[in-house]
Protein backbone atom coordinates (compact mmCIF):
# COMPACT_ATOMS: atom_id res chain seq x y z
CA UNK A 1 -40.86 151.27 -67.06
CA UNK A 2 -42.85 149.88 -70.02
CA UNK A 3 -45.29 147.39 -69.22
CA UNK A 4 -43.52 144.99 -71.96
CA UNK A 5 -39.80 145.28 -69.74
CA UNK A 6 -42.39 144.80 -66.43
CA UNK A 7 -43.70 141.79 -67.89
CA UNK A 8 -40.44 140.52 -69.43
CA UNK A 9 -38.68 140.97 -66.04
CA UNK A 10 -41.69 138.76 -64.17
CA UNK A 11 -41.72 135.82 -66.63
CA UNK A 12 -37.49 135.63 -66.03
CA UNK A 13 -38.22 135.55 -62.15
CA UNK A 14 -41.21 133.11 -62.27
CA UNK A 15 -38.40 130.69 -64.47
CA UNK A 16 -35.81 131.06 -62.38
CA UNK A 17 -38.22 130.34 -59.13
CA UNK A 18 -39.48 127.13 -61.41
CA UNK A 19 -35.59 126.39 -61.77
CA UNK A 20 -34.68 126.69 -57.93
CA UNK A 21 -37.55 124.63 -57.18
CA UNK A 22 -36.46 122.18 -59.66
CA UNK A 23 -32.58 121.77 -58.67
CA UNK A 24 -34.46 121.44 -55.10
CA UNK A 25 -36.67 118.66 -56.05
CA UNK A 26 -33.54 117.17 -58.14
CA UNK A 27 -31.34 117.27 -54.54
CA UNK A 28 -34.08 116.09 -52.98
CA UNK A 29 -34.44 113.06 -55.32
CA UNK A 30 -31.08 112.64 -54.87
CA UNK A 31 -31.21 112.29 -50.94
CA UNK A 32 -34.40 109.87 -51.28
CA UNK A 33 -32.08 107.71 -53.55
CA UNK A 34 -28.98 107.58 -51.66
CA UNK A 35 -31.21 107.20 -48.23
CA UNK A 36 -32.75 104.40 -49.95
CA UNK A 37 -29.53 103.07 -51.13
CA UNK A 38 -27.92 103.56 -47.48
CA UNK A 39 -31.13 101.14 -46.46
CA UNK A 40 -30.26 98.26 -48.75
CA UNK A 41 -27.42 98.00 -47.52
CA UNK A 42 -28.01 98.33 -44.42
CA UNK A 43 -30.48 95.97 -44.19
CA UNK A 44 -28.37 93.35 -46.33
CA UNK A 45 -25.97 93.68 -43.58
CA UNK A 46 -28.40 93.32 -41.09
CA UNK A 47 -29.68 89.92 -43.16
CA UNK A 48 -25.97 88.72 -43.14
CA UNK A 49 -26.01 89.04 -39.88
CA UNK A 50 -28.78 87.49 -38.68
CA UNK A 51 -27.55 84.09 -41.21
CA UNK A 52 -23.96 84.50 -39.52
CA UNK A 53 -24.94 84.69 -35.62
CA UNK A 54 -25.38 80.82 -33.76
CA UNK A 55 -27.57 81.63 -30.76
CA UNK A 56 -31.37 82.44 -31.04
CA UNK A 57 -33.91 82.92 -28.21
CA UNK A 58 -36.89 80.83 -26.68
CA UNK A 59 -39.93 81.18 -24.24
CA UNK A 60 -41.65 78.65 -22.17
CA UNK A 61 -44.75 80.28 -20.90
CA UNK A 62 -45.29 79.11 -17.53
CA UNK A 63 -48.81 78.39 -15.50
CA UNK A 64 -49.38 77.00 -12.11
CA UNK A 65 -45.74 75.62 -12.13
CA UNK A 66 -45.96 74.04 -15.23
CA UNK A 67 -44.79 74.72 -18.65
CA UNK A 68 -47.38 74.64 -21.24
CA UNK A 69 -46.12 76.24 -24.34
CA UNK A 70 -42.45 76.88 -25.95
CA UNK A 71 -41.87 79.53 -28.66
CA UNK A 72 -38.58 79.07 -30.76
CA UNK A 73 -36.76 82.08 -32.46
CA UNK A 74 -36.26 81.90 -36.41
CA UNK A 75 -32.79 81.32 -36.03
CA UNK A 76 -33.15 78.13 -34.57
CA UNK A 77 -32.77 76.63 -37.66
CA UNK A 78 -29.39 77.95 -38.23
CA UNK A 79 -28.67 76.11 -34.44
CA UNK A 80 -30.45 72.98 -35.09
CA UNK A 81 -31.68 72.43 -38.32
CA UNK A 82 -35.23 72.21 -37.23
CA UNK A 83 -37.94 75.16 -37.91
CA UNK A 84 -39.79 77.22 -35.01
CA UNK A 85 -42.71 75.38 -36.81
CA UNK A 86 -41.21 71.90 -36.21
CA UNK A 87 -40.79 72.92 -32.41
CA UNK A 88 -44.24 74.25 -32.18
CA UNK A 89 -45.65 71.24 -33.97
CA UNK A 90 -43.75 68.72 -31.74
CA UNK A 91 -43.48 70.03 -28.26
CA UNK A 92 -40.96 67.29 -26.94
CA UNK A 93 -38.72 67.55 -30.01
CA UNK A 94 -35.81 69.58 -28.39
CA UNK A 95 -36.23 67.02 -25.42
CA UNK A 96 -35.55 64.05 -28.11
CA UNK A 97 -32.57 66.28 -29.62
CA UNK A 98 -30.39 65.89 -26.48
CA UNK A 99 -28.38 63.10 -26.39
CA UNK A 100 -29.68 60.30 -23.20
CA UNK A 101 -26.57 61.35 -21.19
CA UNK A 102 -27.16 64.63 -21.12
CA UNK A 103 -30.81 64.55 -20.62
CA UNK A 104 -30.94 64.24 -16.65
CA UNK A 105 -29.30 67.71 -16.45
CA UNK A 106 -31.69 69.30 -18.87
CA UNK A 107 -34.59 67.98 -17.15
CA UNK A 108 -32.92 69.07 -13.71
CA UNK A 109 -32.15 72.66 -15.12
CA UNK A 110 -36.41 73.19 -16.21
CA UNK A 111 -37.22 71.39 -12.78
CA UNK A 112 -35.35 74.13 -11.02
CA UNK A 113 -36.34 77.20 -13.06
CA UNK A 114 -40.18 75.91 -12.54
CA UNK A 115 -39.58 75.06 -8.89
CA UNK A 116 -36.90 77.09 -7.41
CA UNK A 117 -37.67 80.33 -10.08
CA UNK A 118 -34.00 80.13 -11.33
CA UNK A 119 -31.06 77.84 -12.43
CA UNK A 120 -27.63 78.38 -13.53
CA UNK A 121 -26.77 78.37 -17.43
CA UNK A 122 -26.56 74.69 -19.07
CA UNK A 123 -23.92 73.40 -21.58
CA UNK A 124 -24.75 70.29 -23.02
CA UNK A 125 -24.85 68.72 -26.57
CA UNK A 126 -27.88 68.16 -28.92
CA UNK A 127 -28.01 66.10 -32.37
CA UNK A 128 -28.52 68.37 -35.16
CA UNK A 129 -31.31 67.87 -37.96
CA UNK A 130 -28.37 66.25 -40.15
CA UNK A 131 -27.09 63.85 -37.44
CA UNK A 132 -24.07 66.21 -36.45
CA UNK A 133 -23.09 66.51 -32.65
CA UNK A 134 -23.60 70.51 -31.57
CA UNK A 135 -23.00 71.76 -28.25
CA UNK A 136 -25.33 74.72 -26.95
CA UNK A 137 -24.93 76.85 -23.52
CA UNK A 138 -28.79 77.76 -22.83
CA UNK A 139 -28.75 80.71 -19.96
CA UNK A 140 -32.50 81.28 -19.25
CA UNK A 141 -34.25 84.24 -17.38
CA UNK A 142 -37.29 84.10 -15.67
CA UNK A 143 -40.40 86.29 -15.24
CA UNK A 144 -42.35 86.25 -12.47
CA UNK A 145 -45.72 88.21 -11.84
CA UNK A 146 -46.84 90.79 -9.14
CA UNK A 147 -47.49 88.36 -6.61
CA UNK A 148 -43.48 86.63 -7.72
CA UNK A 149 -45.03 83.59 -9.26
CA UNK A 150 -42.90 82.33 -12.11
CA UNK A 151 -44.95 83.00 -15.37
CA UNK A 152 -42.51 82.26 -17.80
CA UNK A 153 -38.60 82.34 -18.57
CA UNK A 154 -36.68 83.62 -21.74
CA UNK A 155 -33.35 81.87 -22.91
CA UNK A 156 -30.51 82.13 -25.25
CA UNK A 157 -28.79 78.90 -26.93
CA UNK A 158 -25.53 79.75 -27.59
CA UNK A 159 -23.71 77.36 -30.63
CA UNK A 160 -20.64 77.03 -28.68
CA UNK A 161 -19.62 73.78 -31.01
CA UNK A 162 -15.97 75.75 -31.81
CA UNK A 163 -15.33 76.47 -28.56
CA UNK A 164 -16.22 73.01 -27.75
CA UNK A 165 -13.92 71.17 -30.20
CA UNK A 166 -11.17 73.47 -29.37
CA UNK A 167 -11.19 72.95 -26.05
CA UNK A 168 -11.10 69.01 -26.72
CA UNK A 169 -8.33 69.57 -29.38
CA UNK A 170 -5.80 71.33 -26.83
CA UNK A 171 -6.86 68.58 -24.34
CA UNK A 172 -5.30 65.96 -26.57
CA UNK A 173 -2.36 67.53 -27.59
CA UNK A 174 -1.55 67.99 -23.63
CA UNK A 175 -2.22 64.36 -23.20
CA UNK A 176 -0.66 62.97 -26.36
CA UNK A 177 2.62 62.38 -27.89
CA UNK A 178 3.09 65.09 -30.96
CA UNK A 179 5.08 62.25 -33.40
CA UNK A 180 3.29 59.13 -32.82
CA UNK A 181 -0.23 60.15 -31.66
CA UNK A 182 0.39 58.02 -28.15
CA UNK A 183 -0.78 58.92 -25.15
CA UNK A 184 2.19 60.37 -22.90
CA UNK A 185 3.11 60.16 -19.50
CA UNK A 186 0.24 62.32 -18.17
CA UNK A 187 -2.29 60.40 -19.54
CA UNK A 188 -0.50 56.88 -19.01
CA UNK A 189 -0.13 57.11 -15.25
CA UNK A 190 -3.98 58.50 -15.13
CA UNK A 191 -5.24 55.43 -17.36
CA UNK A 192 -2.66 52.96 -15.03
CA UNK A 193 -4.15 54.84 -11.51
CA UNK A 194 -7.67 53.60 -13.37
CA UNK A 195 -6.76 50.15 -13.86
CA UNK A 196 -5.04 49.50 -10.59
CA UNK A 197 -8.27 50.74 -8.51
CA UNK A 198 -10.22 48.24 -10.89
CA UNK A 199 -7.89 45.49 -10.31
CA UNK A 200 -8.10 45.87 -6.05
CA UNK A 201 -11.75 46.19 -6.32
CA UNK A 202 -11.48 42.80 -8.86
CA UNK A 203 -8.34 40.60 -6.93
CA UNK A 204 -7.05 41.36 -10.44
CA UNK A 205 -3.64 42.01 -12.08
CA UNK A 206 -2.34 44.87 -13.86
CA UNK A 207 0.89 44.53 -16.06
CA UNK A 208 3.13 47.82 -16.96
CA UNK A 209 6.00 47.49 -19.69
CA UNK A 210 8.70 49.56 -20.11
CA UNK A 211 10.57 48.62 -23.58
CA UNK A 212 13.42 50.33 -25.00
CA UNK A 213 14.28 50.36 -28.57
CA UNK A 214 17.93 48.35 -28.89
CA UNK A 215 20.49 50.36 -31.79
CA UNK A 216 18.17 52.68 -32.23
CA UNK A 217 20.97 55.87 -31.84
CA UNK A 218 22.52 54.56 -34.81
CA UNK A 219 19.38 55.02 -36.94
CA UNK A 220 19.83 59.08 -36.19
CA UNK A 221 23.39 58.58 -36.62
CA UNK A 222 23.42 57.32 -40.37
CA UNK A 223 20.13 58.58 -41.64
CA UNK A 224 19.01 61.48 -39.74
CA UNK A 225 16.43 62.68 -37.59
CA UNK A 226 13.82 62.48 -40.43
CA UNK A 227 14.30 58.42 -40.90
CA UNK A 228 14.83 57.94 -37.03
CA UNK A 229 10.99 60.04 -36.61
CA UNK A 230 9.80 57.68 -38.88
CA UNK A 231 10.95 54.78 -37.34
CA UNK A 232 9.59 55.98 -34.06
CA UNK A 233 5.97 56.20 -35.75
CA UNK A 234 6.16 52.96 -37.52
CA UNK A 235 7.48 51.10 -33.58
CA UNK A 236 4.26 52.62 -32.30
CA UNK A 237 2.17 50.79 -34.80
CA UNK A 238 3.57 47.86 -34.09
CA UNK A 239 3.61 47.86 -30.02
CA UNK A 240 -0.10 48.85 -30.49
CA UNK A 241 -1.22 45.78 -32.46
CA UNK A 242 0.32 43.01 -30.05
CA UNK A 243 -2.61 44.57 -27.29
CA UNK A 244 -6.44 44.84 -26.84
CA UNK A 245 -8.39 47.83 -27.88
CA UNK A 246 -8.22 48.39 -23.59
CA UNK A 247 -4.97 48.21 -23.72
CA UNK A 248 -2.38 51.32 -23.82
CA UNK A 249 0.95 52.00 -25.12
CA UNK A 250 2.44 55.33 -24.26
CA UNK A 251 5.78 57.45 -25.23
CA UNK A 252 7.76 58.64 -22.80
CA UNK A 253 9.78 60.32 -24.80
CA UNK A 254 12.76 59.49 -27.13
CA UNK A 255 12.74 55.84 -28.05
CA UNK A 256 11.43 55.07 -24.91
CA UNK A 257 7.87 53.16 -24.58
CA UNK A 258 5.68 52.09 -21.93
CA UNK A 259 2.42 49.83 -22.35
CA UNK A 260 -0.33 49.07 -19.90
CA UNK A 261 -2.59 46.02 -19.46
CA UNK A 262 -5.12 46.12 -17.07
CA UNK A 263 -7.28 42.62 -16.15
CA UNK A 264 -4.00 40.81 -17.03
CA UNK A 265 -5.22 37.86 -14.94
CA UNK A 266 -2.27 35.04 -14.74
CA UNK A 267 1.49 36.34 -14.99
CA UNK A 268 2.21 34.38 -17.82
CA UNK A 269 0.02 36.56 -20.04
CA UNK A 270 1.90 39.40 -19.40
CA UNK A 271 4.89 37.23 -20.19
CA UNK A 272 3.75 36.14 -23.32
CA UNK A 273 2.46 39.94 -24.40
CA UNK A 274 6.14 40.21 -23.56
CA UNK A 275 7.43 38.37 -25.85
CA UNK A 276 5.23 39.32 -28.37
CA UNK A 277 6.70 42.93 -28.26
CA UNK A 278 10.06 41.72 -28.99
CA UNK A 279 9.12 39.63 -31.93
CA UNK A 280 7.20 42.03 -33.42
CA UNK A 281 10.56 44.31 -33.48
CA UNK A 282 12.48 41.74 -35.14
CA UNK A 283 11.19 42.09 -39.15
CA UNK A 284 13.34 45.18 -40.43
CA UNK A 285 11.81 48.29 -40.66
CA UNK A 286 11.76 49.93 -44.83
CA UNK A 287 11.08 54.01 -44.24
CA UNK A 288 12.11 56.73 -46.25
CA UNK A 289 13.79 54.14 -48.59
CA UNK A 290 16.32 53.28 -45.76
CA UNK A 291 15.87 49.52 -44.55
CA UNK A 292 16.40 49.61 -40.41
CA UNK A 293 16.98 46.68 -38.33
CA UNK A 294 16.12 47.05 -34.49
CA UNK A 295 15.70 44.86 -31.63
CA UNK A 296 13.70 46.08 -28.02
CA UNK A 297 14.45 45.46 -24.47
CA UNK A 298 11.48 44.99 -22.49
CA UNK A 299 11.29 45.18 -18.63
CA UNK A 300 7.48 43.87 -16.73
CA UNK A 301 6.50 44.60 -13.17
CA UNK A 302 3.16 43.44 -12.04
CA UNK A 303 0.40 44.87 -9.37
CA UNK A 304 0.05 43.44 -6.84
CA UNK A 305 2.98 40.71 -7.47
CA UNK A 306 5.63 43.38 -7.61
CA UNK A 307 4.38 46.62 -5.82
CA UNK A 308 0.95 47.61 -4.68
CA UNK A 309 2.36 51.16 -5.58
CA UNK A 310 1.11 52.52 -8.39
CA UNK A 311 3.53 55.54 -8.90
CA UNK A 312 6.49 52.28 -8.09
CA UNK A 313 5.07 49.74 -11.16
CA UNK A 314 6.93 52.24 -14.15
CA UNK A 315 9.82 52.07 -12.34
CA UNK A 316 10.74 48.87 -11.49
CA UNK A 317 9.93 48.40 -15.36
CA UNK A 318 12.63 49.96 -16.11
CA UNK A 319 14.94 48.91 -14.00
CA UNK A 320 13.78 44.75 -14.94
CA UNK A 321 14.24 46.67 -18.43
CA UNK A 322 18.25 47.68 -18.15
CA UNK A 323 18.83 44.15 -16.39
CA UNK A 324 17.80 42.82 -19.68
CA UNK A 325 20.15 45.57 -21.69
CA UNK A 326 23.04 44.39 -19.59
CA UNK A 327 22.41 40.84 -20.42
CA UNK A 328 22.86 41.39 -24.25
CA UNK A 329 19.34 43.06 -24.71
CA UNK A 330 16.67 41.87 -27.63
CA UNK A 331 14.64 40.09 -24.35
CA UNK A 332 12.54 40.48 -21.72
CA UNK A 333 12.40 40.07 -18.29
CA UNK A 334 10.16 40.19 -14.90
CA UNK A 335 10.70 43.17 -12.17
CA UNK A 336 11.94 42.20 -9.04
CA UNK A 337 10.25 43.35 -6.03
CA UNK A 338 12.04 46.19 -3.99
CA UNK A 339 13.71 45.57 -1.53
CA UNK A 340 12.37 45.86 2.00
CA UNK A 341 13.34 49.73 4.58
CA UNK A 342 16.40 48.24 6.87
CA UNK A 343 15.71 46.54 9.95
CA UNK A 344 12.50 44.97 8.69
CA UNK A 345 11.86 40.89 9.53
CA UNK A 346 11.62 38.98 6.87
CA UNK A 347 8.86 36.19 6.57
């Protein structure tokens, strides 16, 4: 072969090595970039995450049974507002967070890690940095040395403030009426067990009301369900302003109420709280541009004067309450006691 053709043929192979080695550093570029790309975002998702999650870890280093330094996580200021700096700077401050009920049980829960080498996971609430109520689960862990001495313990505050507020939310709708916003029977009878315990301990009185709304079918009759609802909600505004903030009126369901007065003190309070139920039903009611006129039977049985039974005081309520219905309603009128089993000798 001619040494030009040799030399010709050596060059082509040296640029096509130069070009493989090229498209392979060009691929390889390629990887670095999209590696690098895959990174960003992973660690952008990784950042998000980290701003989205509510708990964040502590230590309390431990020595001879006492705890002498606490290091906060970085997310603790997503939890509380407050820096790790601000809790290394001020070594009481998530002491002073915790609200002065709850503090007994946080101080109980450290005693018993420190003492006993373990304790049971806490939920309790704090004050955030901008004055907002939180509530946090801490579940510590503790360490302990060869010799099972407690050197320090590692915890996780969980923000369990949703939970928290749910939890509360379903509790009042099970214990209050949907329409008005009243408590219901649960939550009466609970409230009137209260007051009648108070009122032994105290020689007091309780008072229970049972009132009735008087024509009130015909409201759903001529206007509808949507007036008659109204109606209902405007009746519970008024029943609650004749009473004290200690006070409770309660729905028991269709346009049937029941109010509560503990510490009632002479019977003719009650009587006159009475009385002030049915005059506040006498001004006309103006909803859903419908003017309503109504007028309330109202029935009153008194612990101890009545019954010493508290399940007994609703009930004889209502039954002073239909004595008043049959007598032309728009009144009010005292229980009468029941009467005594057969065969027993009266005083």
């Amino acid at each position: 072969m001619p040494r030009d053709a040799s030399d010709h043929q050596s060059r082509d192979a040296k640029i096509e090595a130069l070009r493989r080695q090229v498209a392979e550093l060009e691929a390889g570029r390629e990887e670095c970039r999209l590696a690098e790309e895959a990174l960003r975002q992973s660690e952008e998702r990784y950042r998000r995450l980290l701003e989205s999650v509510t708990d964040y870890v502590y230590t309390v280093t431990v020595r001879d049974g006492r705890a002498v330094s606490t290091v906060h996580g970085p997310n603790c200021l997503a939890v509380t507002g407050y820096a790790a700096e601000d809790y290394r700077d001020n070594p009481l401050l998530w002491l002073s967070m915790v609200p002065e009920q709850d503090r007994p049980a946080v101080l109980e829960q450290a005693e018993r890690l420190l003492t006993a080498g373990e304790a049971p996971p806490l939920e309790h609430r704090i004050v955030h940095k901008d004055g907002s109520i939180r509530y946090v689960r801490n579940t510590p862990v503790v360490r302990r040395d060869a010799s099972g001495a407690v050197v320090a313990y590692d915890g996780i505050i969980n923000d369990i403030t949703e939970r928290k507020l749910a939890e509360a939310e379903i509790t009042r709708l099970s214990l209050h009426d949907g329409l008005t916003g009243l408590p219901n029977r649960l939550l009466f009878m609970d409230r009137l067990r209260q007051a009648v315990a108070r009122a032994e301990r105290n020689h007091d009185k309780v008072a229970v009301f049972f009132i009735d709304l008087d024509y009130f079918k015909t409201i759903n009759d001529d206007y509808g369900h949507a007036v008659g609802d109204a109606v209902l909600a405007a009746v519970a505004e008024r029943l609650s302003a004749c009473l004290r903030h200690s006070d409770t009126v309660a729905r028991f369901g269709g346009d049937e109420f029941v109010a509560l007065t503990p510490d009632i003190g002479a019977t003719r309070n009650a009587e006159g709280i009475a009385a002030k139920f049915v005059a506040a039903m006498a001004a006309p009611f103006a909803v859903l541009g419908h003017t309503c006129q109504l007028g309330v039977s109202v029935g009153v049985a008194l612990y101890p004067d009545h019954t010493t039974q508290v399940d007994t005081l609703p009930s004889l309520a209502d039954a002073a309450m239909y004595r008043v219905k049959k007598a032309g309603r728009n009144g009010w009128r005292l229980a009468e006691p029941p009467l005594p089993p057969p065969g027993t000798t009266l005083p």
